[in-house]
Protein backbone atom coordinates (compact mmCIF):
# COMPACT_ATOMS: atom_id res chain seq x y z
CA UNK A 1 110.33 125.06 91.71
CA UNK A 2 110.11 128.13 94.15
CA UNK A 3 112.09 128.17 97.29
CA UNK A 4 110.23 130.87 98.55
CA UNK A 5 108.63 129.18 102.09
CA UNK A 6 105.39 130.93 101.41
CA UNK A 7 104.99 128.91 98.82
CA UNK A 8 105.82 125.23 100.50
CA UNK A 9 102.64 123.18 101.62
CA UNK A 10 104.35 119.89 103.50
CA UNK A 11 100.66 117.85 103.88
CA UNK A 12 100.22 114.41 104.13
CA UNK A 13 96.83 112.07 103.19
CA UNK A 14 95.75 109.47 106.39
CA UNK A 15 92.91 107.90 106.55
CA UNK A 16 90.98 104.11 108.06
CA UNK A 17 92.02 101.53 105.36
CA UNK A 18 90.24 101.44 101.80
CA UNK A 19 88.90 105.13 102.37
CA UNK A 20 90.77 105.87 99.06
CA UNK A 21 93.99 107.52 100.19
CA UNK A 22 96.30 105.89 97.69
CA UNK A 23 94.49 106.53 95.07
CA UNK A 24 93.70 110.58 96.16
CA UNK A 25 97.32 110.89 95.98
CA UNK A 26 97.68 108.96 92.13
CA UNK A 27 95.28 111.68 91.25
CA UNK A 28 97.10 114.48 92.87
CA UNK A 29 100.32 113.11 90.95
CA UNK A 30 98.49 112.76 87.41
CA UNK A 31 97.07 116.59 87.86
CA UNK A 32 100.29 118.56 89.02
CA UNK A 33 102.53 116.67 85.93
CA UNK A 34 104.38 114.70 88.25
CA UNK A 35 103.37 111.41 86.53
CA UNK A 36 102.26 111.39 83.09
CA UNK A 37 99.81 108.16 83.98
CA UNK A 38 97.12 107.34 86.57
CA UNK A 39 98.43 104.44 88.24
CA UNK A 40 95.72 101.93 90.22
CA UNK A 41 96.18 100.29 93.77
CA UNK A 42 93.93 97.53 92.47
CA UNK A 43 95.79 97.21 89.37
CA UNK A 44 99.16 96.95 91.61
CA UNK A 45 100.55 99.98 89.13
CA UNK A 46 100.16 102.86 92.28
CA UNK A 47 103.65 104.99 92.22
CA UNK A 48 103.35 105.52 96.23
CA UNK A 49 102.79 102.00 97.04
CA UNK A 50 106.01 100.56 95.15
CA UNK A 51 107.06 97.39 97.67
CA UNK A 52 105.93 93.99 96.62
CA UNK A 53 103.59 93.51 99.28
CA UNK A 54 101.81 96.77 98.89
CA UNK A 55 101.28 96.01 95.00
CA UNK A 56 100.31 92.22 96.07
CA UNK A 57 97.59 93.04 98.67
CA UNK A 58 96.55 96.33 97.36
CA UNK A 59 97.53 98.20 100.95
CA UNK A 60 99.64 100.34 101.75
CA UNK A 61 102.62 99.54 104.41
CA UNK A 62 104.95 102.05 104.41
CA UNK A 63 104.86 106.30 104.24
CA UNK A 64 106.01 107.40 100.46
CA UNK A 65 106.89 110.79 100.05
CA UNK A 66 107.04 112.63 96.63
CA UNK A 67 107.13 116.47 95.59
CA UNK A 68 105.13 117.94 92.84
CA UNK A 69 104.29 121.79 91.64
CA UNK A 70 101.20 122.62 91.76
CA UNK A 71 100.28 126.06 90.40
CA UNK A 72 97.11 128.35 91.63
CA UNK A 73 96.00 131.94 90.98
CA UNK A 74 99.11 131.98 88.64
CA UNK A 75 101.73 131.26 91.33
CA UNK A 76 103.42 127.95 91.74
CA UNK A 77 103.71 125.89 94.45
CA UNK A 78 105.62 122.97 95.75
CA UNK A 79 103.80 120.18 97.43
CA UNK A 80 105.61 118.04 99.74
CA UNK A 81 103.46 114.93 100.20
CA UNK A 82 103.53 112.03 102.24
CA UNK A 83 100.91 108.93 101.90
CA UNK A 84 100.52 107.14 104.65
CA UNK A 85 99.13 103.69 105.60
CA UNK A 86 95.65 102.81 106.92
CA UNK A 87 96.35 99.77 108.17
CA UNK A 88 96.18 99.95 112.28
CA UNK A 89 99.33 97.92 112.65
CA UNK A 90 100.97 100.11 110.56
CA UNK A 91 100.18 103.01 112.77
CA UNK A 92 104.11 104.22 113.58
CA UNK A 93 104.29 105.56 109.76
CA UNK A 94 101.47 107.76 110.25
CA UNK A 95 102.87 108.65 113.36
CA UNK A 96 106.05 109.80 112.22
CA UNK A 97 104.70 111.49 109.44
CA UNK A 98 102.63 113.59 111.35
CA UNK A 99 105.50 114.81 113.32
CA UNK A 100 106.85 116.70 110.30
CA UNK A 101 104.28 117.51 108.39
CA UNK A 102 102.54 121.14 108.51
CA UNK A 103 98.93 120.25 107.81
CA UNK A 104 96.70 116.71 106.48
CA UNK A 105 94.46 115.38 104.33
CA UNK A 106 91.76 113.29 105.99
CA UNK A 107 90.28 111.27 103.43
CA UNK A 108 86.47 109.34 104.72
CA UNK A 109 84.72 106.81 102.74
CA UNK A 110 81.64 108.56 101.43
CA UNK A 111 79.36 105.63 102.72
CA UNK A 112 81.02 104.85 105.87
CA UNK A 113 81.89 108.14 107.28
CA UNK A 114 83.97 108.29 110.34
CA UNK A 115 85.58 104.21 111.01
CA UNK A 116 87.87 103.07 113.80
CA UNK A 117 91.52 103.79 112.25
CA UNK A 118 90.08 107.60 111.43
CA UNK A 119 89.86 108.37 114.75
CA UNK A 120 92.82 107.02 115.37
CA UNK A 121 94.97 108.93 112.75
CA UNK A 122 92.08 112.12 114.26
CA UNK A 123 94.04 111.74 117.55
CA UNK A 124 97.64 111.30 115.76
CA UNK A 125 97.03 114.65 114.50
CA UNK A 126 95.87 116.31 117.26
CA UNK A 127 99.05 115.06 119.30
CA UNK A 128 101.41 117.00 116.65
CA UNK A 129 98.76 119.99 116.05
CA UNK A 130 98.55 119.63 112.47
CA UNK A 131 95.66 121.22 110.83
CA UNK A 132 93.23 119.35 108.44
CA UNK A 133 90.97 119.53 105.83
CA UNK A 134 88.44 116.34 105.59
CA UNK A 135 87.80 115.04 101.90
CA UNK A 136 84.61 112.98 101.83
CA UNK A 137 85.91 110.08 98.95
CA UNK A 138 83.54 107.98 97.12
CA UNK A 139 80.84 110.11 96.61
CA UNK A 140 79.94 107.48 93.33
CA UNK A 141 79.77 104.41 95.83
CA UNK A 142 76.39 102.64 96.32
CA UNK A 143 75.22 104.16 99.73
CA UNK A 144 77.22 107.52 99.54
CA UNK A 145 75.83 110.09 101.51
CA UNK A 146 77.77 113.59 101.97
CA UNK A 147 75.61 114.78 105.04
CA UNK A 148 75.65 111.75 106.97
CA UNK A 149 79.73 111.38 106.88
CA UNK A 150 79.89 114.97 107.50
CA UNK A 151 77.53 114.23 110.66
CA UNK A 152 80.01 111.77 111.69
CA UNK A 153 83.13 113.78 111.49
CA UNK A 154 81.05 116.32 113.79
CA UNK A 155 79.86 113.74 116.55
CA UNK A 156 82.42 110.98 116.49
CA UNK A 157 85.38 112.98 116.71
CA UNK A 158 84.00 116.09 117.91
CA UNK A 159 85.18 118.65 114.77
CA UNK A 160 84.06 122.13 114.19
CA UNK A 161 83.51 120.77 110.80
CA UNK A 162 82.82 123.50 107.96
CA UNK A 163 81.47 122.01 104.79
CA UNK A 164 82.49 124.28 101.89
CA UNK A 165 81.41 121.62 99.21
CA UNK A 166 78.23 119.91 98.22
CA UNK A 167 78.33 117.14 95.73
CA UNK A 168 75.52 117.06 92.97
CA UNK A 169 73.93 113.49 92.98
CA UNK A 170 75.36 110.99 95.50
CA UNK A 171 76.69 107.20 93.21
CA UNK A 172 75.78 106.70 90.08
CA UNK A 173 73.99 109.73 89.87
CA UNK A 174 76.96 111.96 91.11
CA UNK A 175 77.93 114.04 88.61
CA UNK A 176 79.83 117.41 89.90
CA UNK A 177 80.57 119.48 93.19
CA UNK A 178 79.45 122.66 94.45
CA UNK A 179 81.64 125.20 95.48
CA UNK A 180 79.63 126.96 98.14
CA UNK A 181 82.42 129.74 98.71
CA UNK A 182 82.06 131.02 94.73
CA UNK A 183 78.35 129.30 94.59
CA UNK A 184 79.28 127.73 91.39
CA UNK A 185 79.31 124.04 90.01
CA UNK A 186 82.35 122.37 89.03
CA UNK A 187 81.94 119.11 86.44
CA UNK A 188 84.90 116.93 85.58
CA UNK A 189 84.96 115.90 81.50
CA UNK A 190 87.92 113.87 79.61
CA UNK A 191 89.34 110.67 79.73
CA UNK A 192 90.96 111.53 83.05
CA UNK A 193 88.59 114.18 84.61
CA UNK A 194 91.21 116.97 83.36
CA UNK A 195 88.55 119.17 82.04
CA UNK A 196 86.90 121.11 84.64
CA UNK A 197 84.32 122.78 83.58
CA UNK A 198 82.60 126.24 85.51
CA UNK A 199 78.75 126.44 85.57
CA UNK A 200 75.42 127.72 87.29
CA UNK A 201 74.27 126.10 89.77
CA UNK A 202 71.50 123.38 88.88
CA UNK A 203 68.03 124.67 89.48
CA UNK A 204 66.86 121.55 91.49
CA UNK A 205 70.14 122.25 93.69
CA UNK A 206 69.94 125.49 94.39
CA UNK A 207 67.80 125.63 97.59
CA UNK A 208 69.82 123.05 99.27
CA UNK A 209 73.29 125.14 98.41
CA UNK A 210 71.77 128.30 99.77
CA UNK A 211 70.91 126.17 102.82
CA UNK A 212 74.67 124.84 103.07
CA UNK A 213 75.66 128.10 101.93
CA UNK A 214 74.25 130.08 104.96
CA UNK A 215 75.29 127.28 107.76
CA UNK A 216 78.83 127.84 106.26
CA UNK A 217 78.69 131.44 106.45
CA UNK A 218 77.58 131.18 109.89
CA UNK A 219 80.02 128.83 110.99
CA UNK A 220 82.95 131.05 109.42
CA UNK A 221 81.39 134.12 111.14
CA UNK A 222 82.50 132.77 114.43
CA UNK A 223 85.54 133.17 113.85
CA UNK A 224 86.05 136.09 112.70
CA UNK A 225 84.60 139.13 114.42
CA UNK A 226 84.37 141.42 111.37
CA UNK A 227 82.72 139.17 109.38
CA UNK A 228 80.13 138.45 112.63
CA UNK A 229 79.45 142.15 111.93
CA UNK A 230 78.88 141.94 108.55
CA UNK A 231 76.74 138.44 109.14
CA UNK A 232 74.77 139.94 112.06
CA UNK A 233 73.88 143.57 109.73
CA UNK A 234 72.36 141.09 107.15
CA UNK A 235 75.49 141.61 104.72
CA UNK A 236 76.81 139.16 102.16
CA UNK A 237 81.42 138.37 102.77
CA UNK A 238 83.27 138.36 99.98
CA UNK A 239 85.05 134.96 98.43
CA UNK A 240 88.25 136.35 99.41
CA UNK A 241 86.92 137.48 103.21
CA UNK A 242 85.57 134.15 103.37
CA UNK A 243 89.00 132.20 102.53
CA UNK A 244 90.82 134.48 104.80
CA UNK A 245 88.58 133.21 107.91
CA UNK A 246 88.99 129.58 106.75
CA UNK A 247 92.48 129.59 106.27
CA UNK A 248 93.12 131.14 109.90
CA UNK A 249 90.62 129.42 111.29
CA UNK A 250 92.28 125.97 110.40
CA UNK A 251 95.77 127.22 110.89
CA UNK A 252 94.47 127.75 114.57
CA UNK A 253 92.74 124.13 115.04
CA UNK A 254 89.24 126.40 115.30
CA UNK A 255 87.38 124.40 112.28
CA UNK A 256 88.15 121.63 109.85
CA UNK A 257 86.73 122.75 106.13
CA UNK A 258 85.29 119.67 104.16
CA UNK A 259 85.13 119.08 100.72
CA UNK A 260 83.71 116.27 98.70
CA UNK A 261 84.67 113.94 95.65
CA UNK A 262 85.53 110.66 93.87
CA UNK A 263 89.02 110.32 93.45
CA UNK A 264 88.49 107.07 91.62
CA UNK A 265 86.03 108.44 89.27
CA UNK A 266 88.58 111.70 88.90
CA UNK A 267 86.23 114.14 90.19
CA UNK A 268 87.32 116.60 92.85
CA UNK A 269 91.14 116.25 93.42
CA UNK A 270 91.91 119.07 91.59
CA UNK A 271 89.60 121.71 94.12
CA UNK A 272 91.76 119.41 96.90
CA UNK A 273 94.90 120.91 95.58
CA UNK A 274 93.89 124.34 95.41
CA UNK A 275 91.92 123.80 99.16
CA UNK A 276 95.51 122.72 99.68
CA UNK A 277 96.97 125.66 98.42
CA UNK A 278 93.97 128.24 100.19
CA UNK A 279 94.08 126.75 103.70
CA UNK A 280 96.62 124.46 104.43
CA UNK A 281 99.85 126.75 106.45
CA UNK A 282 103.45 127.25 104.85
CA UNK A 283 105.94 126.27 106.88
CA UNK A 284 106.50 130.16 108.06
CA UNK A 285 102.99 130.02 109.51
CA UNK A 286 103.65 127.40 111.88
CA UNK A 287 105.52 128.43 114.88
CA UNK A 288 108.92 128.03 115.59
CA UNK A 289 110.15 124.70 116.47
CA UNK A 290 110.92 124.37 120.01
CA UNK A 291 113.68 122.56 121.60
CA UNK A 292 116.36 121.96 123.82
CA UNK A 293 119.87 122.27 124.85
CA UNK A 294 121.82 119.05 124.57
CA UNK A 295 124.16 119.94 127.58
CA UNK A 296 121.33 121.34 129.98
CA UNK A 297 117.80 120.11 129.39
CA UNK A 298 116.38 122.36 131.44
CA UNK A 299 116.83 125.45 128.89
CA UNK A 300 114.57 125.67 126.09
CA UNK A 301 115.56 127.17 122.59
CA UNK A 302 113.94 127.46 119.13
CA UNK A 303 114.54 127.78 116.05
CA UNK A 304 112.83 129.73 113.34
CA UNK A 305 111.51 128.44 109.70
CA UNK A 306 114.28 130.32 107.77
CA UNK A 307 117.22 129.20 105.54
CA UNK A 308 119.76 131.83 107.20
CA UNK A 309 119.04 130.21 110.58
CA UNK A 310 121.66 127.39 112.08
CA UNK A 311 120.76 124.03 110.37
CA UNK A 312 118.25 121.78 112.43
CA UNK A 313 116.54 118.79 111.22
CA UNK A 314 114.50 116.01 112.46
CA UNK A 315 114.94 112.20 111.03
CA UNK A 316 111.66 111.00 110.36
CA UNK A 317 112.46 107.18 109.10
CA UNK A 318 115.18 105.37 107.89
CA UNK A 319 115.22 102.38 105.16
CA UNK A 320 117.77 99.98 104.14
CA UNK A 321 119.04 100.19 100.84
CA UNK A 322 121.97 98.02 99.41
CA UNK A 323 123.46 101.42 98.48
CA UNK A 324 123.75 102.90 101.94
CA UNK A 325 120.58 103.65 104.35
CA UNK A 326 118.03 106.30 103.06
CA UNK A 327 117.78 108.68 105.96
CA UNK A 328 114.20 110.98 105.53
CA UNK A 329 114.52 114.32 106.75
CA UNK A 330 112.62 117.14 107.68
CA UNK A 331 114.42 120.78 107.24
CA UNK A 332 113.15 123.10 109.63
CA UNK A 333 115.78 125.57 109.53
CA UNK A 334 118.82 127.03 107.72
CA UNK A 335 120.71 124.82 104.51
CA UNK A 336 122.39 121.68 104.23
CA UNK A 337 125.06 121.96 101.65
CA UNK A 338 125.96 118.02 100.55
CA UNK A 339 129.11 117.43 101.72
CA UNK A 340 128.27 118.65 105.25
CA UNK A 341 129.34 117.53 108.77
CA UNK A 342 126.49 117.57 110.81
CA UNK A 343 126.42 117.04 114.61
CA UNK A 344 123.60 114.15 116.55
CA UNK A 345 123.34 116.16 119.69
CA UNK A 346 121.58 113.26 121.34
CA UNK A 347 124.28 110.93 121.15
CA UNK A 348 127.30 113.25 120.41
CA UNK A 349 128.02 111.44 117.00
CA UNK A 350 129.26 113.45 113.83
CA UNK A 351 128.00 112.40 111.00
CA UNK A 352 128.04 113.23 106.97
CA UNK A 353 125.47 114.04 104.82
CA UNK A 354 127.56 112.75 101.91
CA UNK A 355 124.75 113.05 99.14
CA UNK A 356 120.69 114.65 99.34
CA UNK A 357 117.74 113.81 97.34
CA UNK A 358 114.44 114.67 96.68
CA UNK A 359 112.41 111.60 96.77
CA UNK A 360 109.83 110.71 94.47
CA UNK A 361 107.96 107.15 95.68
CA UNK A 362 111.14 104.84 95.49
CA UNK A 363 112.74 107.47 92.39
CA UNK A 364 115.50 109.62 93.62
CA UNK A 365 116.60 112.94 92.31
CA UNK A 366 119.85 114.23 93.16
CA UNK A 367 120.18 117.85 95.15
CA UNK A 368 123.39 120.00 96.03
CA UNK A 369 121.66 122.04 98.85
CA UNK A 370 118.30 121.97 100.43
CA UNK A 371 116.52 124.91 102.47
CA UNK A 372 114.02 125.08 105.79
CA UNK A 373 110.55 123.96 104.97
CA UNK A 374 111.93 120.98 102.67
CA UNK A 375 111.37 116.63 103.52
CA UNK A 376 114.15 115.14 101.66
CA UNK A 377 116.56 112.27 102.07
CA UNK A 378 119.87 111.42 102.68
CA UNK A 379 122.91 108.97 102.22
CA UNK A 380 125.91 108.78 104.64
CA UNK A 381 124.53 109.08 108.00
CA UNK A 382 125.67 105.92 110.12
CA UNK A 383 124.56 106.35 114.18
CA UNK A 384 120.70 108.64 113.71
CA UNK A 385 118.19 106.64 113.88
CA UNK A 386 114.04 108.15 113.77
CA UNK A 387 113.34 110.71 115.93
CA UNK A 388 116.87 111.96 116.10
CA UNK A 389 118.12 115.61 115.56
CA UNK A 390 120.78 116.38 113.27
CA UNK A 391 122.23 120.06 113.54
CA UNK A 392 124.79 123.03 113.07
CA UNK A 393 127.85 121.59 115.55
CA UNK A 394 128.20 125.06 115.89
CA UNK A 395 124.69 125.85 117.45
CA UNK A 396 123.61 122.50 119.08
CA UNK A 397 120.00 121.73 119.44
CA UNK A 398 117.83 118.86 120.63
CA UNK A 399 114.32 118.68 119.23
CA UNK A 400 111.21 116.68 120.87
CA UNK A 401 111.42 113.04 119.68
CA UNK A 402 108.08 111.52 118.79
CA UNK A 403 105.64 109.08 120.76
CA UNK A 404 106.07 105.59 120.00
CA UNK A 405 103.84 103.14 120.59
CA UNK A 406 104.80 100.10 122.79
CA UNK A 407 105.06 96.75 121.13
CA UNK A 408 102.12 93.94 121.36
CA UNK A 409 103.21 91.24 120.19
CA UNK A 410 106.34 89.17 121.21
CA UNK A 411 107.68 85.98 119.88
CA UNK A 412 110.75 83.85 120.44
CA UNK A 413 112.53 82.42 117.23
CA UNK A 414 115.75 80.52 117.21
CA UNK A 415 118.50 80.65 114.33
CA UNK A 416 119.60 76.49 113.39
CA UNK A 417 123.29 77.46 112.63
CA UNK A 418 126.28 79.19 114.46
CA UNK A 419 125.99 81.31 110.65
CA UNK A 420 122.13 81.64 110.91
CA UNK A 421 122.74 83.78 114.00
CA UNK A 422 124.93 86.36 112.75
CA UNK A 423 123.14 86.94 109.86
CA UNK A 424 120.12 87.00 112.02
CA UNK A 425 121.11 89.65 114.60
CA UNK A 426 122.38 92.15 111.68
CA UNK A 427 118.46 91.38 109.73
CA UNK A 428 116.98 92.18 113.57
CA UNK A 429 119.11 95.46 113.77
CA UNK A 430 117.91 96.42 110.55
CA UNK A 431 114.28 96.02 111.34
CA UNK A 432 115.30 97.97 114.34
CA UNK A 433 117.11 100.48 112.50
CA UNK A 434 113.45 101.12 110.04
CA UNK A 435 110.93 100.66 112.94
CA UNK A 436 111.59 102.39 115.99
CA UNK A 437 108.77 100.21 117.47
CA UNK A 438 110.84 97.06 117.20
CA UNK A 439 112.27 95.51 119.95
CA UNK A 440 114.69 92.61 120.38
CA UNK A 441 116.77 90.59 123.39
CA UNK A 442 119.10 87.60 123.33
CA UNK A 443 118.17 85.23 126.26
CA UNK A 444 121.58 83.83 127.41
CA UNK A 445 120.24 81.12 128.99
CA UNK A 446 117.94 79.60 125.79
CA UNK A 447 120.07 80.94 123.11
């Protein structure tokens, strides 16, 4: 896979619950050859929800993160992809993943528009400035409507929303997507919508794609004051002049593009990829990351996306395994060698990054090095916990830790036997150790 940064895209998919994330990201594994079968949340057979649970209630629980190539215009490119839960109470995964991830996926149910958790994982986003492109899911469902869920992601959470797809038929009756940057149709054919077919656009749809077409140029024209020139003389932008816009436009928070499909139905994930690809930044296009010195917090320092740099990385999430905790990493600059002493600047500890791996859902595969840009994870740290930095000892730095929600919900429980207890207090630090929300005390007085 390339480890040129330009060609990284670290994304993750979020969404309300049921909005199709889970199975977006099946698709996006079947079509870049990562797995060589579509598995099915409803079938329990999804790669990216692997716990128990998950596969018994059909949710997701937990953040997986997998990497796949994807290639586009002839160059390839390695996706980095985290899917995250819906599920409000499982709101600390998305939060953590949006802390090291470079730009989302926000996935809408095609009937339902904006719901309650998207504006939640909206607002997650914003916090952490990560830049988005909306996919409006379920275009096939009973009730689907692209321009009323677009209208939502414009009122309810206030978007400069850009549509740059228009499906053709909304449930049964959908049947392709327009492409209103190339004005061209795009059908999906084979057993697993491989086949994607380039035609006209249909007569009876060609009025209403000029009409998207034009708000779309408009919209772009804003923010870009050549092509306001070009828009204001009458002239028609070019595809690539129109790409360029969107892509700097979303790297800058200024619009949102949307595009349209039925991941379910295998229809659209594909142009997702490449939208991906297009307008989605590499980790070199985000800005440094900023932090501290452990010794004197007062004096700021940075660090820039490049392997050359001194090593700095951010732990994301930790989870037990019985061979050693799995420590989730994001690589923002230089290369960790396995093998390598690292320094925790926030509590002074050394620790060893004994062994890396890339992760695919709960499947490991074994690295020697790994380079800025990269989310990977690691065996032999003891004392780092989530939202600690591990660095160079030689060039100390202390990155911002994430926002964690308080806890709602307390309860007292009570271990029967002497044994009970110490077996409970190691579960509880555990839990404590994988959810940084978790809190526990010992009451002297009750036991």
């Amino acid at each position: 896979m390339p480890t040129d940064l330009s060609h990284i895209r670290n994304f993750g998919i979020c969404a309300h619950i049921d909005a199709g994330k889970t199975t977006v990201s099946e698709r996006i594994l079947f079509y870049t050859g990562k797995n060589y079968k579509i598995g099915e949340v409803h079938e329990g057979t999804a790669t990216m929800d692997f716990l128990q649970d998950e596969q018994e209630r059909g949710i997701t629980i937990q953040s997986a993160a997998t990497t796949c190539p994807w290639t586009r215009s002839g160059r390839e490119y390695k996706m980095n992809l985290i899917d995250t839960p819906g599920h409000v109470d499982f709101t600390i995964e998305v939060e953590r993943s949006m802390r090291v991830l470079d730009g989302a996926v926000a996935v809408f149910d095609g009937k339902e528009g904006v719901e309650a958790q998207s504006e939640t994982v909206w607002r997650q986003a914003d916090r952490y400035r990560v830049p988005r492109l909306c996919f409006v899911n379920k275009m096939d469902k009973l009730g689907a409507s692209f321009d009323f869920s677009f209208g939502t992601i414009k009122s309810r959470l206030g978007a400069n929303a850009i549509a740059i797809q228009y499906p053709i038929g909304t449930g049964n009756e959908f049947v392709g997507i327009i492409d209103l940057i190339t004005q061209r149709a795009f059908y999906f054919t084979g057993d697993k919508g491989e086949v994607v077919t380039e035609k006209a656009i249909p007569e009876d749809y060609a009025e209403i794609a000029q009409k998207w077409r034009h708000e779309m140029v408009e919209k772009v024209s804003e923010l870009d004051d050549h092509l306001m020139g070009k828009f204001l003389e009458g002239q028609e932008p070019t595809v690539e002049e129109l790409r360029a816009a969107l892509r700097a436009g979303t790297i800058a928070f200024k619009c949102f593009p949307v595009l349209c499909g039925a991941a379910l139905r295998n229809m659209g994930v594909q142009m997702l990829l490449d939208a991906v690809v297009d307008f989605l930044p590499a980790p070199t296009e985000k800005p440094d990351v900023e932090g501290s010195d452990p010794q004197d917090k007062e004096t700021k320092l940075s660090r820039p996306h490049d392997k050359d740099a001194p090593f700095a990385a951010l732990v994301f999430k930790v989870v037990s395994d019985q061979h050693g905790d799995l420590t989730y990493i994001r690589v923002y600059s230089g290369t960790l060698a396995k093998g390598t002493r690292l320094l925790n600047p926030g509590n002074g500890k050394r620790e060893n990054a004994s062994r890396i791996f890339e992760m695919h859902a709960q499947n490991r595969i074994p690295l020697d090095e790994v380079t800025a840009g990269n989310i990977v994870a690691v065996v032999g740290i003891k004392d780092s916990y989530t939202g600690d930095t591990l660095c160079d000892p030689d060039n100390p730095i202390l990155l911002e830790r994430m926002h964690f929600p308080e806890p709602v919900i307390s309860m007292s429980i009570e271990p029967k036997t002497t044994e009970d207890k110490r077996k409970l207090s190691e579960a509880l630090l555990t839990i404590r150790r994988e959810d940084p929300s978790f809190r526990f005390t010992f009451d002297e007085e009750t036991s």
